[in-house]
Protein backbone atom coordinates (compact mmCIF):
# COMPACT_ATOMS: atom_id res chain seq x y z
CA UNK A 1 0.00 0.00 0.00
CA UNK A 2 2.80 2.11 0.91
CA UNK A 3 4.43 1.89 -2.53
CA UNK A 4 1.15 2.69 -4.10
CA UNK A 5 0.68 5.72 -2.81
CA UNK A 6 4.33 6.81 -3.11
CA UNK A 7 4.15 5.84 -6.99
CA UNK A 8 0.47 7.72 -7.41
CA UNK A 9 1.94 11.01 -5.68
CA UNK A 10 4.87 10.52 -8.15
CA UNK A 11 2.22 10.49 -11.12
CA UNK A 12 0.84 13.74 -10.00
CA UNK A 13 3.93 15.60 -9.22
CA UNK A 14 4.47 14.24 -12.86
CA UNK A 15 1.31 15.77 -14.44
CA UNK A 16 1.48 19.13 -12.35
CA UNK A 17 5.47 19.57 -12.89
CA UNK A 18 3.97 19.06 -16.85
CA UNK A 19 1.22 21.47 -17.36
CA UNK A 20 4.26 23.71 -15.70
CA UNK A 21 6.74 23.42 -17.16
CA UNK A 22 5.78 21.50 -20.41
CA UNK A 23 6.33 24.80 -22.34
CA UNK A 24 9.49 26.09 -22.05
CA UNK A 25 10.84 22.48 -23.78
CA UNK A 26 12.16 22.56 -27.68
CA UNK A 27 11.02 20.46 -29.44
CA UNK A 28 13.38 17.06 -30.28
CA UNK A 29 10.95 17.11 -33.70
CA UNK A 30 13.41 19.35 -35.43
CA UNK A 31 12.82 17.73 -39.04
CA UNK A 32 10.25 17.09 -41.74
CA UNK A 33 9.97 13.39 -43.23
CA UNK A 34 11.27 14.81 -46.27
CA UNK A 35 14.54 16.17 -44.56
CA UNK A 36 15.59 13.30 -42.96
CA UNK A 37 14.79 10.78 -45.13
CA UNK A 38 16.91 13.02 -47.55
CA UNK A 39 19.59 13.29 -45.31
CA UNK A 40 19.78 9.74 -43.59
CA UNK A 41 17.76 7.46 -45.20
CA UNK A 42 19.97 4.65 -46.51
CA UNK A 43 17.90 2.44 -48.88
CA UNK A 44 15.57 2.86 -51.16
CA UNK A 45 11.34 3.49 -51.03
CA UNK A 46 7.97 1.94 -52.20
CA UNK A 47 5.24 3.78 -51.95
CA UNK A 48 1.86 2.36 -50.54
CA UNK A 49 -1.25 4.40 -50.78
CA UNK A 50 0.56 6.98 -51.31
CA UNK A 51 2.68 6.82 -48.16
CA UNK A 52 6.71 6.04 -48.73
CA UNK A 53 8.27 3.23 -47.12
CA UNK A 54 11.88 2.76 -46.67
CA UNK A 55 13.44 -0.88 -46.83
CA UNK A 56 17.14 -2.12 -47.48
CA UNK A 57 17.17 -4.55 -49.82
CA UNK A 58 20.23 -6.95 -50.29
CA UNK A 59 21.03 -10.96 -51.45
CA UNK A 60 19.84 -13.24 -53.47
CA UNK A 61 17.18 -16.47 -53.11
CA UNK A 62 14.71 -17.09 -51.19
CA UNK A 63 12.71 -13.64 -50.09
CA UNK A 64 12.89 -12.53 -46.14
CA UNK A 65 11.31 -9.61 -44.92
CA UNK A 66 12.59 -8.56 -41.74
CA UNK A 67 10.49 -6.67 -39.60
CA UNK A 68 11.54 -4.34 -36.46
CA UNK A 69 10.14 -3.75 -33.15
CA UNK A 70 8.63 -0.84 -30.79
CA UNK A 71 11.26 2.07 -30.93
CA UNK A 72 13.62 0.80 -33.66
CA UNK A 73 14.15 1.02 -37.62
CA UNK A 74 16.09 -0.97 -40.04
CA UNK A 75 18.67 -0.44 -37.63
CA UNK A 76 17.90 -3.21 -35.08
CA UNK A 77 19.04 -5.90 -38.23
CA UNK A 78 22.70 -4.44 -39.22
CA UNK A 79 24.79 -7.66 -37.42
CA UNK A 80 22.12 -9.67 -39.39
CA UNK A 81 21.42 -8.12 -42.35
CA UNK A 82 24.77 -8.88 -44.44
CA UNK A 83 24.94 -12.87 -43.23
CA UNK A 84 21.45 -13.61 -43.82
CA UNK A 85 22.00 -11.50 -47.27
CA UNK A 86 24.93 -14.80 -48.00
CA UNK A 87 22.38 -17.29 -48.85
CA UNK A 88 18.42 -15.16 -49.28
CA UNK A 89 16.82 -12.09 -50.57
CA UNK A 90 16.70 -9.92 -47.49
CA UNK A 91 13.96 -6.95 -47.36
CA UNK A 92 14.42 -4.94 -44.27
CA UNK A 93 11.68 -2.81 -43.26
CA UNK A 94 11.12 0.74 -41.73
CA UNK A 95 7.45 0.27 -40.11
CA UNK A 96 5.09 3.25 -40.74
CA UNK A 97 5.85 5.80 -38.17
CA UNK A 98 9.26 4.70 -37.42
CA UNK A 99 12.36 5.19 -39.38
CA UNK A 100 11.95 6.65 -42.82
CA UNK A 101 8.60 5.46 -43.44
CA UNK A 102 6.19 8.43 -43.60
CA UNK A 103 4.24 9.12 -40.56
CA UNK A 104 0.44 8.54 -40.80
CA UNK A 105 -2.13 10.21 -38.24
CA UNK A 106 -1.67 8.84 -34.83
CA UNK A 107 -5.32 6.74 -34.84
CA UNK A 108 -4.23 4.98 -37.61
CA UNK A 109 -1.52 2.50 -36.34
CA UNK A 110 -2.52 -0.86 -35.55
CA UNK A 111 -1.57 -4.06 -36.03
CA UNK A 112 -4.00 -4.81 -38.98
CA UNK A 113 -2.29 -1.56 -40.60
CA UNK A 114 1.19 -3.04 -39.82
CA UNK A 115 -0.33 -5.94 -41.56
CA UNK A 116 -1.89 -4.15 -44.43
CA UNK A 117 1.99 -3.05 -45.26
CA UNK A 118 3.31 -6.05 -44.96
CA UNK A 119 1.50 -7.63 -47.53
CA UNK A 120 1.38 -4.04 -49.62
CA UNK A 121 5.31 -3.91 -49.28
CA UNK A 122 5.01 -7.52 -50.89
CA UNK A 123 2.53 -6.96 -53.91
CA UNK A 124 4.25 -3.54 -54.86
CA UNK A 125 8.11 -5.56 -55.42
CA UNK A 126 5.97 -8.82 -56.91
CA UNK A 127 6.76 -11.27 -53.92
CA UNK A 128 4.78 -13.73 -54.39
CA UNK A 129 5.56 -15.75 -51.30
CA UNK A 130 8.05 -14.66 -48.27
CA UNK A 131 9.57 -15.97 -44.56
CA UNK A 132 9.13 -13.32 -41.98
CA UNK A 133 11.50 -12.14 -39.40
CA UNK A 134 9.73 -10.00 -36.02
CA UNK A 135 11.06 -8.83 -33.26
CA UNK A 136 8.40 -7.93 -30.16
CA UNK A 137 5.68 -6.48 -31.93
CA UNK A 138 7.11 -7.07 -35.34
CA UNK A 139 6.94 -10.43 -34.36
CA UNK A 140 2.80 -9.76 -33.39
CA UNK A 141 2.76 -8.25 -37.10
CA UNK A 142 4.70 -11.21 -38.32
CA UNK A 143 1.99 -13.73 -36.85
CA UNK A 144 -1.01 -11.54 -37.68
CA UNK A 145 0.10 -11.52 -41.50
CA UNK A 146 0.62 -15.56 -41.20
CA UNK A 147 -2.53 -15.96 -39.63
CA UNK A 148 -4.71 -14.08 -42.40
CA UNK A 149 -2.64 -14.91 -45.66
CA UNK A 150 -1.21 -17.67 -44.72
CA UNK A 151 -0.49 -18.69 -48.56
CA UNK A 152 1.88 -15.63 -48.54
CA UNK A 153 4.38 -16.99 -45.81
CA UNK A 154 6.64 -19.89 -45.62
CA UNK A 155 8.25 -19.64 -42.39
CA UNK A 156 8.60 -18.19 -39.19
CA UNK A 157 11.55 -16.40 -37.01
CA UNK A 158 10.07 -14.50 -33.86
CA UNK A 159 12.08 -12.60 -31.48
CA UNK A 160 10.73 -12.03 -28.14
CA UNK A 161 7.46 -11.69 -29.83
CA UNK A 162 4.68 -9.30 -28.43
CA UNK A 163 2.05 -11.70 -29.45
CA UNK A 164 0.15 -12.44 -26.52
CA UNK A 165 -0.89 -10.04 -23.07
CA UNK A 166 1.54 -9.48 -20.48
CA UNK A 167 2.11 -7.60 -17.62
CA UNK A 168 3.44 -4.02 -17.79
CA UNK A 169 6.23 -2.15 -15.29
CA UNK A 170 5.43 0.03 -13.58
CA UNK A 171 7.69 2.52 -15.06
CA UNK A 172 5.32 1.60 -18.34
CA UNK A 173 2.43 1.95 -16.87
CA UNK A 174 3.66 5.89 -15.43
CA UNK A 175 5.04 6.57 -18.77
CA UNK A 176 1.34 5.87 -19.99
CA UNK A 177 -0.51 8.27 -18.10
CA UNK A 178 -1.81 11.53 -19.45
CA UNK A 179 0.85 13.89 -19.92
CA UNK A 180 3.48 12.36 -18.22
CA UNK A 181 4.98 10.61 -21.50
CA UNK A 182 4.64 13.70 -23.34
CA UNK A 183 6.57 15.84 -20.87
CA UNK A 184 8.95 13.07 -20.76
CA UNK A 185 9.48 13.11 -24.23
CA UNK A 186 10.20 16.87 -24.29
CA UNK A 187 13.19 16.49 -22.19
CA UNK A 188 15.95 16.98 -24.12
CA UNK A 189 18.91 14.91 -24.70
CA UNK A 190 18.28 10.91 -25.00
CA UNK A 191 18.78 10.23 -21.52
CA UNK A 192 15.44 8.69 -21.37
CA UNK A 193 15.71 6.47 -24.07
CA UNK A 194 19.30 5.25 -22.90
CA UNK A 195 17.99 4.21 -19.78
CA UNK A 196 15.20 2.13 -21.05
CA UNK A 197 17.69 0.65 -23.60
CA UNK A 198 20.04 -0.12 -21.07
CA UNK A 199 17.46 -1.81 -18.60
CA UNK A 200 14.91 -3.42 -20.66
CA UNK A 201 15.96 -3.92 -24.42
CA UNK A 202 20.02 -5.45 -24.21
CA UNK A 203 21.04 -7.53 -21.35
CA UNK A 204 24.58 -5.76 -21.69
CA UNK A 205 23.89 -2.27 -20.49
CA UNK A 206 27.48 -1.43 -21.50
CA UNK A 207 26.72 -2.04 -25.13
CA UNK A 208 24.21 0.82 -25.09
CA UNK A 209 26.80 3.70 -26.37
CA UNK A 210 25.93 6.77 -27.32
CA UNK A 211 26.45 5.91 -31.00
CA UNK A 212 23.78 3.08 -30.33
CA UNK A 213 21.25 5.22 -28.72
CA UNK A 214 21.77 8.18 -31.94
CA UNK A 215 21.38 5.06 -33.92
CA UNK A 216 18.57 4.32 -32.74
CA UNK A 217 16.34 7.83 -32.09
CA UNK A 218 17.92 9.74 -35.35
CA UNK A 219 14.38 9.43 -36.90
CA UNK A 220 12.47 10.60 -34.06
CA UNK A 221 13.30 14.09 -35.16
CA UNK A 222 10.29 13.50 -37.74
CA UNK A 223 7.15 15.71 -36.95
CA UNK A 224 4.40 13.39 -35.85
CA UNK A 225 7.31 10.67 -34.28
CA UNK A 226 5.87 11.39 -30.68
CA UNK A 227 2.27 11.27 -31.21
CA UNK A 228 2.36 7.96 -32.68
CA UNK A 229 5.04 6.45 -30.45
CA UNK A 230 2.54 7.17 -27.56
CA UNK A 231 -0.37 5.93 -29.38
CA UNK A 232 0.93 2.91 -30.42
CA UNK A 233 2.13 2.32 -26.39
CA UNK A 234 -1.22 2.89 -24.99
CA UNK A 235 -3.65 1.99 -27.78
CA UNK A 236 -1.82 -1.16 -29.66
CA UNK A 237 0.64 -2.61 -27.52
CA UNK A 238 -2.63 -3.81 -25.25
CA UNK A 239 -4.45 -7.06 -24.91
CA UNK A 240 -5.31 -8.81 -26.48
CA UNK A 241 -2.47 -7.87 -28.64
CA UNK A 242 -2.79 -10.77 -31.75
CA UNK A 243 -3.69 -13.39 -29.56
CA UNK A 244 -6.82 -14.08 -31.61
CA UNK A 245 -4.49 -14.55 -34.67
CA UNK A 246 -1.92 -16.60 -32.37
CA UNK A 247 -5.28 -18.94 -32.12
CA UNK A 248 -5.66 -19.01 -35.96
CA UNK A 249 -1.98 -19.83 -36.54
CA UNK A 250 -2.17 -22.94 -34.07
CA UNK A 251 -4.46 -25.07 -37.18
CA UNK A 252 -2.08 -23.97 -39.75
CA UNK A 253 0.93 -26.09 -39.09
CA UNK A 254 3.45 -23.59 -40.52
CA UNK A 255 7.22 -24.04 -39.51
CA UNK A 256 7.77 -21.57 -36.93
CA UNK A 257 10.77 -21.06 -34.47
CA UNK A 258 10.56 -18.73 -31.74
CA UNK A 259 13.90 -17.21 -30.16
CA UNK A 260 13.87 -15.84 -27.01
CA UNK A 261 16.26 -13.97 -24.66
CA UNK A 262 16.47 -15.69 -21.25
CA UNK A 263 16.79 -12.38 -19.95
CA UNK A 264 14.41 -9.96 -21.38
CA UNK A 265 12.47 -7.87 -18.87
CA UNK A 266 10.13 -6.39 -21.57
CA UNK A 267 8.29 -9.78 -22.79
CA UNK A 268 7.68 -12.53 -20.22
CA UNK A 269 10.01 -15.57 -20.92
CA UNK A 270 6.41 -17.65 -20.12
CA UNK A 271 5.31 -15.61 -22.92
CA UNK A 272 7.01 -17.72 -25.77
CA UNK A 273 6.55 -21.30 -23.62
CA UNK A 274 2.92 -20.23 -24.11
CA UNK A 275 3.16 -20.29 -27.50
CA UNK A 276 5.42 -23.09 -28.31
CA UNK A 277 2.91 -25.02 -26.41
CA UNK A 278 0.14 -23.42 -28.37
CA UNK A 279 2.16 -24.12 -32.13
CA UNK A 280 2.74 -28.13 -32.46
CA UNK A 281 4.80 -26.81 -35.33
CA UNK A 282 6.93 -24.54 -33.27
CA UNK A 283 10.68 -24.94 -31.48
CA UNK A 284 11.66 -22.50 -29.28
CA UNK A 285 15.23 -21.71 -28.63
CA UNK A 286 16.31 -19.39 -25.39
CA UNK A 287 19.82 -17.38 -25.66
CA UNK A 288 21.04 -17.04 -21.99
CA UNK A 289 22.46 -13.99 -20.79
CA UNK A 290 20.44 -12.27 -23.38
CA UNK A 291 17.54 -9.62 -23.17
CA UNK A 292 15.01 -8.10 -25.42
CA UNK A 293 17.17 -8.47 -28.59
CA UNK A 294 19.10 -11.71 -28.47
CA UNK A 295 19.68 -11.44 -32.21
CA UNK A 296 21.67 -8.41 -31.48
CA UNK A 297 23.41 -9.51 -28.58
CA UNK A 298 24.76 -12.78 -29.81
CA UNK A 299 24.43 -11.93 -33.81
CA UNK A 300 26.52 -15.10 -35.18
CA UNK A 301 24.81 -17.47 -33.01
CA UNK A 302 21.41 -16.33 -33.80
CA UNK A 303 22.04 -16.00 -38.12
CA UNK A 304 23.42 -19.75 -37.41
CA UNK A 305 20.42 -20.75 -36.02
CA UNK A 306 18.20 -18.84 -38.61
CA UNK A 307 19.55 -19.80 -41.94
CA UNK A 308 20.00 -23.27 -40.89
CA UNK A 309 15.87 -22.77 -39.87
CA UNK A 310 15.21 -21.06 -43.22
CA UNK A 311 16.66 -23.74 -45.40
CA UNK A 312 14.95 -26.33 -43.87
C-alpha cells in the first residue's frame, strides 16, 4: 500500500510539474519526413497508398522480410542483415511511423495496418511468397500476416514476440498516463531512451553507447514521431495484442521457431513457452544472458540458427 501511494503522488507531481513546465521544452521534432529521409535514409522506397516506405534490400534467393520492433528502424538488423543476405533475398523494413517510413495520423496505427503493409510492401516488389523475421511487436505483425494470408508466408523467425498479453512495469504503466509521456518526451537529450535501452531492451547495459542510442532515435526528429510512439504504447501494444491470430496460426501447421532472450524484462520468458505449447509446429530456442534483442546480442549465433531454420 505504501508503494502505491508513493508511486500515485509521483504520477501527480508528474502531471502538475507538466502542465508547468511543459512549455518552455524545444522540441526534439526538429525535421520534416522529407529532410531526414533526404539526409539519412539509406535504402531505397515503395510507396503504398501513397505513403513512402523505406526498406534495405540486399542478397539473393529465397525472399525474407525482416520486420523491427517498438522504438527501432532498419537499424535493429545491421549484425544480421549482411549474413542472412549470403544465402536469401533480405527486405528490411522501416514500419510506418518509425524510421523513414512516412508518418500517418496517430489513430491509424494498428496491427492490422502493420499488416496491411506487410502484404502491400510484398505486392508492390511482386513477392509472391516470403519468410518473416519480427522482433516484439514485429513479431505480433509477423503472426497476424501468417494468420490471415497464410499462402503468402513460408516460415517463421520470432524474437521475443509481443504476441500475446503481459504484464506491464510500472515505469510503463507511469510513462502511460496523461501527460506524463509527453513531458517526458520533451526532455531533451536521450537520456530517457538510454535508460530504457540499457534496462529493458540489451542484457549488456554497456553495449548501449551513445552511437547506439543516436542510432537508434535519429528518426524521431520526424514531426508526428511522438504522437504515434505514444499511441501505439497505450492503444496497440494492449491485450489482447494478436492473440486471436496466435489462435488461428495454431491449425495452420506452418514451420515456426521462436527465439527468445532468457533475460528480457520487456516480454515474459512464459510468454514464448505459451506459445510453443500453443504451435505443435513450433521450437523455441532461449539465448542465456540475453535480453530483449538476443539477435543483437549474440548476432553469429542467432544467423546460425536462422539460416540453418530457413533452409529447412
Amino acid at each position: 500500500m505504501k508503494t502505491f501511494i508513493i508511486v500515485l503522488l509521483v504520477c501527480f507531481g508528474l502531471i502538475a510539474l507538466t502542465v508547468v513546465t511543459l512549455p518552455i521544452f524545444t522540441s526534439k521534432e526538429t525535421c520534416t519526413y522529407e529532410e531526414a529521409a533526404g539526409k539519412f535514409a539509406k535504402g531505397k522506397f515503395v510507396s503504398l497508398d501513397g505513403k513512402k516506405v523505406h526498406y534495405i534490400e540486399k542478397g539473393n534467393g529465397e525472399p525474407v522480410i525482416l520486420i523491427h520492433g517498438f522504438l527501432y528502424h532498419t537499424v535493429m538488423w545491421k549484425k544480421n542483415l549482411d549474413a542472412l543476405a549470403e544465402h536469401f533475398k533480405i527486405y528490411v523494413i522501416d514500419l510506418f511511423g518509425w524510421g523513414f517510413s512516412e508518418r500517418l495520423n496517430e489513430t491509424e496505427y494498428s496491427f492490422e495496418r502493420y499488416a496491411k503493409q506487410v502484404t502491400g510492401f510484398m505486392d508492390a516488389l511482386n513477392i509472391q511468397k516470403a519468410s518473416l523475421i519480427g522482433q516484439s511487436m514485429g513479431g505480433g505483425i509477423s503472426v497476424y500476416v501468417a494468420a490471415i494470408n497464410p499462402e503468402r508466408i513460408n516460415r517463421l523467425i520470432l524474437v521475443d514476440p509481443a504476441v500475446v498479453p503481459y504484464p506491464e512495469t510500472i515505469t510503463g504503466r507511469i510513462y502511460q498516463l496523461p501527460f506524463v509521456g509527453e513531458f517526458l518526451n520533451a526532455i531533451p537529450g536521450d537520456g530517457l531512451v538510454k535508460n530504457n535501452l540499457k534496462t529493458l531492451w540489451l542484457y549488456d547495459g554497456s553495449k548501449v553507447t551513445d552511437d547506439y542510442v543516436s542510432e537508434v532515435t535519429q528518426p524521431l526528429c520526424i514531426e508526428g514521431s511522438y504522437a504515434g510512439l505514444m499511441h501505439i504504447l497505450r492503444n496497440v501494444l494492449k491485450p489482447p495484442f494478436v492473440e486471436n491470430e496466435a489462435q488461428m496460426l495454431a491449425k495452420l501447421n506452418k514451420p515456426i521457431l521462436i527465439v527468445h532472450g532468457k533475460e528480457d524484462k520487456a516480454v515474459p520468458l512464459e510468454n514464448s513457452q505459451y506459445l510453443n505449447k500453443l504451435w505443435p509446429s513450433s521450437t523455441l530456442v532461449l539465448f542465456e544472458n540475453a535480453g530483449h534483442t538476443p539477435q543483437e546480442e549474440y548476432p553469429e549465433k542467432f544467423n546460425k540458427l536462422a539460416m540453418d531454420f530457413l533452409s529447412r
